[in-house]
Structures are given as C-alpha cells and as structure tokens.
Protein backbone atom coordinates (compact mmCIF):
# COMPACT_ATOMS: atom_id res chain seq x y z
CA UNK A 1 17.58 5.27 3.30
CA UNK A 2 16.50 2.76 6.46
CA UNK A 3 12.59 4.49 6.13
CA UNK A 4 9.88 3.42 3.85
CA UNK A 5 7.06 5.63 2.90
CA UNK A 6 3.74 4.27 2.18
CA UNK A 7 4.60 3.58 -1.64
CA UNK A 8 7.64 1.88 -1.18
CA UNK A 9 5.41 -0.19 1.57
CA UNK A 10 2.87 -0.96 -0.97
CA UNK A 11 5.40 -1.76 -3.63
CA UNK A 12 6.65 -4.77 -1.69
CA UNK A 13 3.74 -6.45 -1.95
CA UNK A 14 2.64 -5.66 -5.90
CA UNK A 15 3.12 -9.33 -6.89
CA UNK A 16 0.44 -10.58 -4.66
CA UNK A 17 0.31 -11.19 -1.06
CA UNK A 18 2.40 -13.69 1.41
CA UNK A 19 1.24 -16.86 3.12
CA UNK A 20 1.55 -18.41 6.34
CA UNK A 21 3.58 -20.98 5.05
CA UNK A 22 6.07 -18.24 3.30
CA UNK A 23 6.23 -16.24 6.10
CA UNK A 24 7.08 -19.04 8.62
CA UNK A 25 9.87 -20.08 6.24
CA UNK A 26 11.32 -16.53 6.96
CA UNK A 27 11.07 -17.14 10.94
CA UNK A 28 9.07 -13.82 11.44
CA UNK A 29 6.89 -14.41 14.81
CA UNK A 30 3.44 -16.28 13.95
CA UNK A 31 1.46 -13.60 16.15
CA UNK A 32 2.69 -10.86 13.58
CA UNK A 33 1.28 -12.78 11.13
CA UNK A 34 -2.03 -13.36 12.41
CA UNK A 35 -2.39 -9.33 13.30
CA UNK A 36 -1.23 -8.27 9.71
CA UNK A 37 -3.98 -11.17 8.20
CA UNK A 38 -6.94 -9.27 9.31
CA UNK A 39 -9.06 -11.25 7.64
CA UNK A 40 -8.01 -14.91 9.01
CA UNK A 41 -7.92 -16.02 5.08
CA UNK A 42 -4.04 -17.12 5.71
CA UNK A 43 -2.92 -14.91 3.69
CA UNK A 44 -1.62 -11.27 3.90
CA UNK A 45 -2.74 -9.74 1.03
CA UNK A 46 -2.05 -5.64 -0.72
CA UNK A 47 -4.81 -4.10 1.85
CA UNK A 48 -4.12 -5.68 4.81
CA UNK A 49 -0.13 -4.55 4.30
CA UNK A 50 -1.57 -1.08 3.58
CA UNK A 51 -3.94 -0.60 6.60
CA UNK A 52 -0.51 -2.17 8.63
CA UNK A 53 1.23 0.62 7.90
CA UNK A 54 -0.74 2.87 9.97
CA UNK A 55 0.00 0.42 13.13
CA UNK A 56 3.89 0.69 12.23
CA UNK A 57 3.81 4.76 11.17
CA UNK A 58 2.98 5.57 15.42
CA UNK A 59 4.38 9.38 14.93
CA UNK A 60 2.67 10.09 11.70
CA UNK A 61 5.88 11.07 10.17
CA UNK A 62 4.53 8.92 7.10
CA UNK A 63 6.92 6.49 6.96
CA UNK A 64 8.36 3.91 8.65
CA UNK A 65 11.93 3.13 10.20
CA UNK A 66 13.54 0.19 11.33
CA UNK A 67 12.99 0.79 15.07
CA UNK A 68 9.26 1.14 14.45
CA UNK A 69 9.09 -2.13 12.54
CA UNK A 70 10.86 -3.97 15.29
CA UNK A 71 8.99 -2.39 17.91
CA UNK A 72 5.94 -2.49 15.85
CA UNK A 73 6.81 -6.54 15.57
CA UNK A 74 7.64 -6.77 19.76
CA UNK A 75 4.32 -5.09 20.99
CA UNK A 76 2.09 -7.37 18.63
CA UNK A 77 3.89 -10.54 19.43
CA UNK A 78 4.24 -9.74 23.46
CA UNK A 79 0.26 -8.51 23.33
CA UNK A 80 -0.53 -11.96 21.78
CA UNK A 81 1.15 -13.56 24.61
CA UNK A 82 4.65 -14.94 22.18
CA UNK A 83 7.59 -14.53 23.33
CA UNK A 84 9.77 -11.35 21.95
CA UNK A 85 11.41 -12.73 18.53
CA UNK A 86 14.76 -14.93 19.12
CA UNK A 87 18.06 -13.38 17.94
CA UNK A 88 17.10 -14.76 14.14
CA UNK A 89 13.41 -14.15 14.29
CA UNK A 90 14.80 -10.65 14.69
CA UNK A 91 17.65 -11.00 12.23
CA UNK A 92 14.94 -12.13 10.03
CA UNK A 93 12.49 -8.70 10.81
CA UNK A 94 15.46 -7.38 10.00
CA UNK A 95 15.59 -8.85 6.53
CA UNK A 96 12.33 -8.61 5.74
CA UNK A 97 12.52 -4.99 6.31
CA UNK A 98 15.19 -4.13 4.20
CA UNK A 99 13.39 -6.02 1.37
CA UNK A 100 10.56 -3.63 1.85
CA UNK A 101 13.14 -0.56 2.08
C-alpha cells in the first residue's frame, strides 16, 4: 500500500538483524547505516530498526511512506557530511523499502 506501520517494520527484520557488509552489498549510504546501528556493534539488529522508526514516522501518522524513508535516508546521510545517495543508492532505498512494505 507504499506505507508500513510499525509491525510490518518490525516484521522485516524477524530473522535477525543486517550487517555492514549486507547492507553495503545493497548500495544503501554507509552514514544510514551507522545512525540505524546505535550501538556501533556492526550490526543493525530488531531494536535498533524499531527505535528507527520513530526517526522515519516525523508526522506521527504511525507509519511510514516512501517519501519519509528517502527523506529520512537524505537528512542522515547529508548531516553526516555524505553526499545525497547516487541515482542507484536511491534505486536501492527504493528497494529496500518495498521489501519492508
């Protein structure tokens, strides 16, 4: 439906979490990454993607669209001093959100 509430959010991550090595092999921007892994441990594990989704969720509608992923992706990477995400580091926010959704 191009939102995902918090279950569906927490459902994409019910086999465990992703590492920094999976994640680069999806391009998504390395400064994402390193915001979502709160805890430095290299990997983004089931609470750190649930306490994201309150960083995503900005009007507290409960759920989370497309445009507040990407935007959500942007403002991290730019306040981290990256670059915004090429055409296919976008492509692939892209993809990774639909997985999610």
């Amino acid at each position: 439906n191009g939102k995902v509430d918090r279950k569906e959010w927490l459902e994409a991550f019910r086999e465990g979490g992703i590492s920094a090595n999976a994640w680069r092999r999806r391009n998504l921007p390395e400064p994402l990454f390193h915001k979502l892994d709160r805890n430095g441990d290299g990997t983004i594990d089931l609470e750190e993607w649930a306490f994201s989704f309150e960083y995503f969720d900005e009007d507290g509608s409960g759920s989370v669209d497309l445009a507040q992923w990407l935007e959500g992706a942007r403002s991290i990477t730019a306040s981290a001093g990256g670059v915004a995400p090429t055409r296919s580091g976008q492509e692939a926010l892209e993809e990774f959100f639909r997985k999610v959704d």
